[in-house]
Protein backbone atom coordinates (compact mmCIF):
# COMPACT_ATOMS: atom_id res chain seq x y z
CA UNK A 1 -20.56 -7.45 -14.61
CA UNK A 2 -20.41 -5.85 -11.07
CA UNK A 3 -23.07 -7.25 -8.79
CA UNK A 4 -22.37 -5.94 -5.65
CA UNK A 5 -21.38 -2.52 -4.41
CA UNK A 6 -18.16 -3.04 -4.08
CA UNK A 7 -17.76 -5.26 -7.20
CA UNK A 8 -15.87 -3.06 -8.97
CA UNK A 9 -13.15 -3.03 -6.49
CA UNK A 10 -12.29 -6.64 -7.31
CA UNK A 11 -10.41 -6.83 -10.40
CA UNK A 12 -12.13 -9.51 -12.67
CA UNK A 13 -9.66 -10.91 -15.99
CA UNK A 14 -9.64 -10.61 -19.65
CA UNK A 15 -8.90 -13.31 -21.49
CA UNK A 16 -7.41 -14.93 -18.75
CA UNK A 17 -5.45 -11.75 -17.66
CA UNK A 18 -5.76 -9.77 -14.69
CA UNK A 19 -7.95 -6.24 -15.77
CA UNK A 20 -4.91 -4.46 -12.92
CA UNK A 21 -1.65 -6.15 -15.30
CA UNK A 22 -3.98 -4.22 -18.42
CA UNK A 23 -4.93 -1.49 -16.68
CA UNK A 24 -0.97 -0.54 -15.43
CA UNK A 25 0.32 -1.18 -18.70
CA UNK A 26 -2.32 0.99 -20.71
CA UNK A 27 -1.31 3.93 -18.19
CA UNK A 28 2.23 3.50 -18.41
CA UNK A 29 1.80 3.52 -22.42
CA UNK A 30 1.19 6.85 -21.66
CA UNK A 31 4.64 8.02 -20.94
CA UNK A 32 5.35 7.44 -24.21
CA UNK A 33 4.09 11.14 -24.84
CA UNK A 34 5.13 13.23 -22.26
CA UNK A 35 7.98 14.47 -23.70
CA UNK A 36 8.10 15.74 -27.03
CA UNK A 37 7.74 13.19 -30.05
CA UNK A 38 6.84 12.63 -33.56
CA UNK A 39 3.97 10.95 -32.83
CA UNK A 40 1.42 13.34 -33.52
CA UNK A 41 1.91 15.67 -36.76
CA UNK A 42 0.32 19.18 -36.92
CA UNK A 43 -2.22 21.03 -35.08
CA UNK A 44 -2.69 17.59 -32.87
CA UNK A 45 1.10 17.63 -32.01
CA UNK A 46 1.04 21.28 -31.05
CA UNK A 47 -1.96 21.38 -28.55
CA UNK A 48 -0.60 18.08 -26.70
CA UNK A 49 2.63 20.26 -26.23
CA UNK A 50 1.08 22.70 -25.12
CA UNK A 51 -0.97 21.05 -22.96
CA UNK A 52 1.77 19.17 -21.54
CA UNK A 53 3.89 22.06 -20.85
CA UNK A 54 1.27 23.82 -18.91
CA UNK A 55 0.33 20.91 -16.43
CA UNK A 56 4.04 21.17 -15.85
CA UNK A 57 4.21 24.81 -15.29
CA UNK A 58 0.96 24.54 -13.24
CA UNK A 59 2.55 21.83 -11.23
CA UNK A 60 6.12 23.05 -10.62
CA UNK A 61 5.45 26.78 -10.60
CA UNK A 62 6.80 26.90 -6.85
CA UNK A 63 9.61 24.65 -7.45
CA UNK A 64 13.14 25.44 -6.18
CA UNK A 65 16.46 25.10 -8.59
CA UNK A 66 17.37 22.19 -6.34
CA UNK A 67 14.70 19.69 -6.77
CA UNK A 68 14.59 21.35 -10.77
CA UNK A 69 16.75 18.23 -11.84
CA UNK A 70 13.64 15.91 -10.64
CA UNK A 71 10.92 17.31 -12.32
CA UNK A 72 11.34 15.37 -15.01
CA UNK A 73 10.35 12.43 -13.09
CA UNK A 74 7.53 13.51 -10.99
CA UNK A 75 5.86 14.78 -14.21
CA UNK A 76 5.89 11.11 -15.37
CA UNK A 77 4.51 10.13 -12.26
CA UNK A 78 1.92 12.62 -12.44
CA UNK A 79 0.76 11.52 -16.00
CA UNK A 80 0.81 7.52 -15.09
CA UNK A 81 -1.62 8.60 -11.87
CA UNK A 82 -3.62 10.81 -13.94
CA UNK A 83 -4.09 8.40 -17.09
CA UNK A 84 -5.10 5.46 -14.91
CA UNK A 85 -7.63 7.71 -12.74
CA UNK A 86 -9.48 8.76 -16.23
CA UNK A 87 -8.73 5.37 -17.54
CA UNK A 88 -10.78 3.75 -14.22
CA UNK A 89 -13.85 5.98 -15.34
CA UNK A 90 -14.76 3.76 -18.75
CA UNK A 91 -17.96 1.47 -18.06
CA UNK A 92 -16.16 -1.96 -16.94
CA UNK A 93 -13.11 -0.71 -16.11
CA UNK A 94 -10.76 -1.37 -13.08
CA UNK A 95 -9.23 1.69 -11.27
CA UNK A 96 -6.08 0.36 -9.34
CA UNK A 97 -5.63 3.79 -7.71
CA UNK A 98 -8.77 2.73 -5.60
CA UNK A 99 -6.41 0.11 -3.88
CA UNK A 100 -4.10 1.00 -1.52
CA UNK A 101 -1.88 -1.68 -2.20
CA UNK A 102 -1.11 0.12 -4.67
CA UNK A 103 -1.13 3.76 -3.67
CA UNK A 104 0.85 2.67 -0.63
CA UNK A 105 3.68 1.13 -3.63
CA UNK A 106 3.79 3.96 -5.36
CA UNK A 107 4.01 6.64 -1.95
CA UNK A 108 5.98 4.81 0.22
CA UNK A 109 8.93 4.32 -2.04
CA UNK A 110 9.01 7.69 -3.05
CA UNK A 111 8.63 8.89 0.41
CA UNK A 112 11.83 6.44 1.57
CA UNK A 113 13.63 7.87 -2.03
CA UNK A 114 12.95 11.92 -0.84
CA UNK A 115 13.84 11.92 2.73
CA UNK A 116 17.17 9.50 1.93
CA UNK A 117 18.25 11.93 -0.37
CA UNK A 118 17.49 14.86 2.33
CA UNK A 119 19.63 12.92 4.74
CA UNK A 120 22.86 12.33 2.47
CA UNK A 121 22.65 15.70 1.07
CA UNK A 122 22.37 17.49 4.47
CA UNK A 123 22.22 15.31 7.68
CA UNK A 124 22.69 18.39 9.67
CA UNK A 125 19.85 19.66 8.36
CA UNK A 126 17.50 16.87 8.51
CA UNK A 127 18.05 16.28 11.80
CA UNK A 128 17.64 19.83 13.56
CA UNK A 129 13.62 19.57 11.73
CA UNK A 130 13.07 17.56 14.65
CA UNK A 131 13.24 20.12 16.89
CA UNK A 132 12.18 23.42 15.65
CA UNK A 133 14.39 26.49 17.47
CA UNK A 134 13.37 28.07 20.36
CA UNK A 135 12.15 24.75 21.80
CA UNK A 136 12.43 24.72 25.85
CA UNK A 137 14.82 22.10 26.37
CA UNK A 138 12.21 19.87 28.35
CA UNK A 139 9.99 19.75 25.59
CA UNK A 140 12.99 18.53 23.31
CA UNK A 141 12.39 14.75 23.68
CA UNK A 142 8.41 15.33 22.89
CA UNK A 143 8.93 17.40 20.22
CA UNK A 144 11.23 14.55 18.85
CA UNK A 145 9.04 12.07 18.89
CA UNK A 146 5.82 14.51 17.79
CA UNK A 147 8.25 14.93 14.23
CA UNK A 148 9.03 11.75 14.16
CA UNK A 149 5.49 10.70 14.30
CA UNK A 150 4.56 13.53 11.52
CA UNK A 151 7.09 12.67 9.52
CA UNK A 152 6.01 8.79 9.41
CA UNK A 153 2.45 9.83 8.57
CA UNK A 154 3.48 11.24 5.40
CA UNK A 155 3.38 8.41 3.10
CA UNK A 156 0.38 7.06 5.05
CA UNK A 157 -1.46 10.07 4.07
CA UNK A 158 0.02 10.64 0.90
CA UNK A 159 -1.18 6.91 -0.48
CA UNK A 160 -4.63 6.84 1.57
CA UNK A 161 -5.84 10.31 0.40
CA UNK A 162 -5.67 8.82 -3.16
CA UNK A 163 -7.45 6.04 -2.64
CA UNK A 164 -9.83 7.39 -0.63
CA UNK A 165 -11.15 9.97 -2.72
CA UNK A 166 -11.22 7.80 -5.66
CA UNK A 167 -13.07 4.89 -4.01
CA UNK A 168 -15.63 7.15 -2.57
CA UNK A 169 -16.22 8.52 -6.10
CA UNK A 170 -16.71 5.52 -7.27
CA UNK A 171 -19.21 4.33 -5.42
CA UNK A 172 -21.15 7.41 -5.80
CA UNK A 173 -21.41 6.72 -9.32
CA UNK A 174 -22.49 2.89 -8.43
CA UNK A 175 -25.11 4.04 -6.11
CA UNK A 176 -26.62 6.32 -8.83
CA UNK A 177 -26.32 4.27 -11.54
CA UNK A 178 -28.27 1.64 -10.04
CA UNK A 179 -30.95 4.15 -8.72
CA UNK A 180 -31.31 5.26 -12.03
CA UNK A 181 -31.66 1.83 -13.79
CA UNK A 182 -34.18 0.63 -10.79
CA UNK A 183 -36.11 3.74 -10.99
CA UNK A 184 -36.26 3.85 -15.17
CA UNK A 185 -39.79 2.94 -14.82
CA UNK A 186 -40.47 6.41 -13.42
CA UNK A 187 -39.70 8.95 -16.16
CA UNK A 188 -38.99 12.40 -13.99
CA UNK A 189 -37.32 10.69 -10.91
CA UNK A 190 -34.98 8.93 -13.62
CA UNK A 191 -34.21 11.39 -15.19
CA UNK A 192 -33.67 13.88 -12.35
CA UNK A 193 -30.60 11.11 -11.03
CA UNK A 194 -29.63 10.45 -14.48
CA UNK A 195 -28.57 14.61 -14.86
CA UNK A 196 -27.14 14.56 -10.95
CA UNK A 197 -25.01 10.98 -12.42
CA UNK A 198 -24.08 12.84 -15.23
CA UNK A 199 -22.67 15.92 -13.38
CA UNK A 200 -21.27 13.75 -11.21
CA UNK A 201 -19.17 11.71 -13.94
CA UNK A 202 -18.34 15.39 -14.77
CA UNK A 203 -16.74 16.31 -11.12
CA UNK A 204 -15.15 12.50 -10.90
CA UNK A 205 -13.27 13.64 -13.94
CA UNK A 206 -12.18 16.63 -12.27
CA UNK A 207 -11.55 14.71 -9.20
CA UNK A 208 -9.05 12.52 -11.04
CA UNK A 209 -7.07 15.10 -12.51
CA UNK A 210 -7.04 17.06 -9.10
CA UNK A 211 -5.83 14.42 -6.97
CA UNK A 212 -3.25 13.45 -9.29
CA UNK A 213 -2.10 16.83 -9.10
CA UNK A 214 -2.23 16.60 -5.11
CA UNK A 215 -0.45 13.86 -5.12
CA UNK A 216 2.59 15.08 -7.49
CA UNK A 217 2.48 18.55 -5.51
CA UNK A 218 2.28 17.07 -2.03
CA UNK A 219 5.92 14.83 -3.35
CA UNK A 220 7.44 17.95 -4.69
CA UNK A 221 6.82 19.60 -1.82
CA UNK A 222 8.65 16.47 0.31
CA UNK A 223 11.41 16.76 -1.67
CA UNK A 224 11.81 20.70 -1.30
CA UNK A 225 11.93 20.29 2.28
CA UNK A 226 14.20 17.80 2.43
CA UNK A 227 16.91 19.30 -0.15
């Protein structure tokens, strides 16, 4: 039971096992279907193909024939973010997106993974980003160390953005949940927060599938500057 705003942010166990172990392994269950399978029969198999090839073409509908070969894998990391988002929104659950710990895990090594591969494929390259042409040569040194800086707040923003958004969601939901259990005695105040807690649930939904989608289009985007 959470009893304290920010209950929900501590992971409690079941059955002796941490709700985040559950949680990531529920989500990553999910992979089992992104690509096509034999799963589902009929009408059920054709609408989650269908679905699943649009969130791809939605996703990757900018993406350049060099980073084509990795789409593969950002689409699985899209679905793992986006199943464990909805997954975080059942009564009792635990949302490990809301940590950074474990946003940062999942940005930072994808960050380091990108801008490796932009530096073996084209060193050349990479390294004349840090000073954009035209630059007066006195301003070269600054203008170094003004990429540099952007550069390392990438993955910084990249991981906090997700958490952010999700944790302030959350506790959204937790203040007007309680106000509409304390205030239950009071039949048109209740049920005015009740409707603005159930729209709410409504945009949190949205909010998970949209920063999942951020957070995919925001590494795609990494990766077609860097290749």
């Amino acid at each position: 039971m959470i009893n304290s705003l920010f209950g929900q942010f501590s992971p409690d166990t079941l059955s002796f096992i941490p709700l985040q172990i559950i949680a990531s392994f529920t989500a990553i269950s999910w992979l089992i279907f992104i690509f096509p399978t034999n799963f589902f029969s009929g009408n059920i198999s054709y609408l989650w193909n269908n679905t699943r090839l649009n969130i791809i073409k939605l996703i990757f509908q900018n993406v350049k024939s060099k980073s084509a070969p990795w789409i593969s894998s950002l689409s699985s990391i899209f679905f793992l973010i986006f199943s464990i988002n909805l997954l975080g929104l059942f009564p009792y659950s635990f949302t490990i997106t809301s940590h950074i710990s474990f946003t940062y895990s999942i940005a930072i090594p994808l960050w380091l993974s990108v801008n490796i591969l932009g530096f073996y494929l084209a060193f050349n390259s990479r390294l004349s980003h840090l000073v954009p042409q035209g630059t007066p040569p006195f301003l070269i040194p600054l203008m170094v160390w003004i990429e540099t800086l952007s550069l390392i707040a990438q993955p910084i923003a990249l991981g906090l953005r997700l958490a952010a958004n999700l944790t302030a969601g959350h506790l959204l939901l937790f203040l007007l949940s309680t106000a509409t259990w304390v205030l239950s005695n009071n039949l048109i105040l209740s049920s005015l927060t009740t409707i603005i807690l159930i729209l709410l649930f409504i945009l949190e939904i949205g909010v998970a599938c949209i920063q999942a989608y951020v957070f995919t289009s925001l590494v795609n985007f990494y990766l077609d500057q860097n290749i």
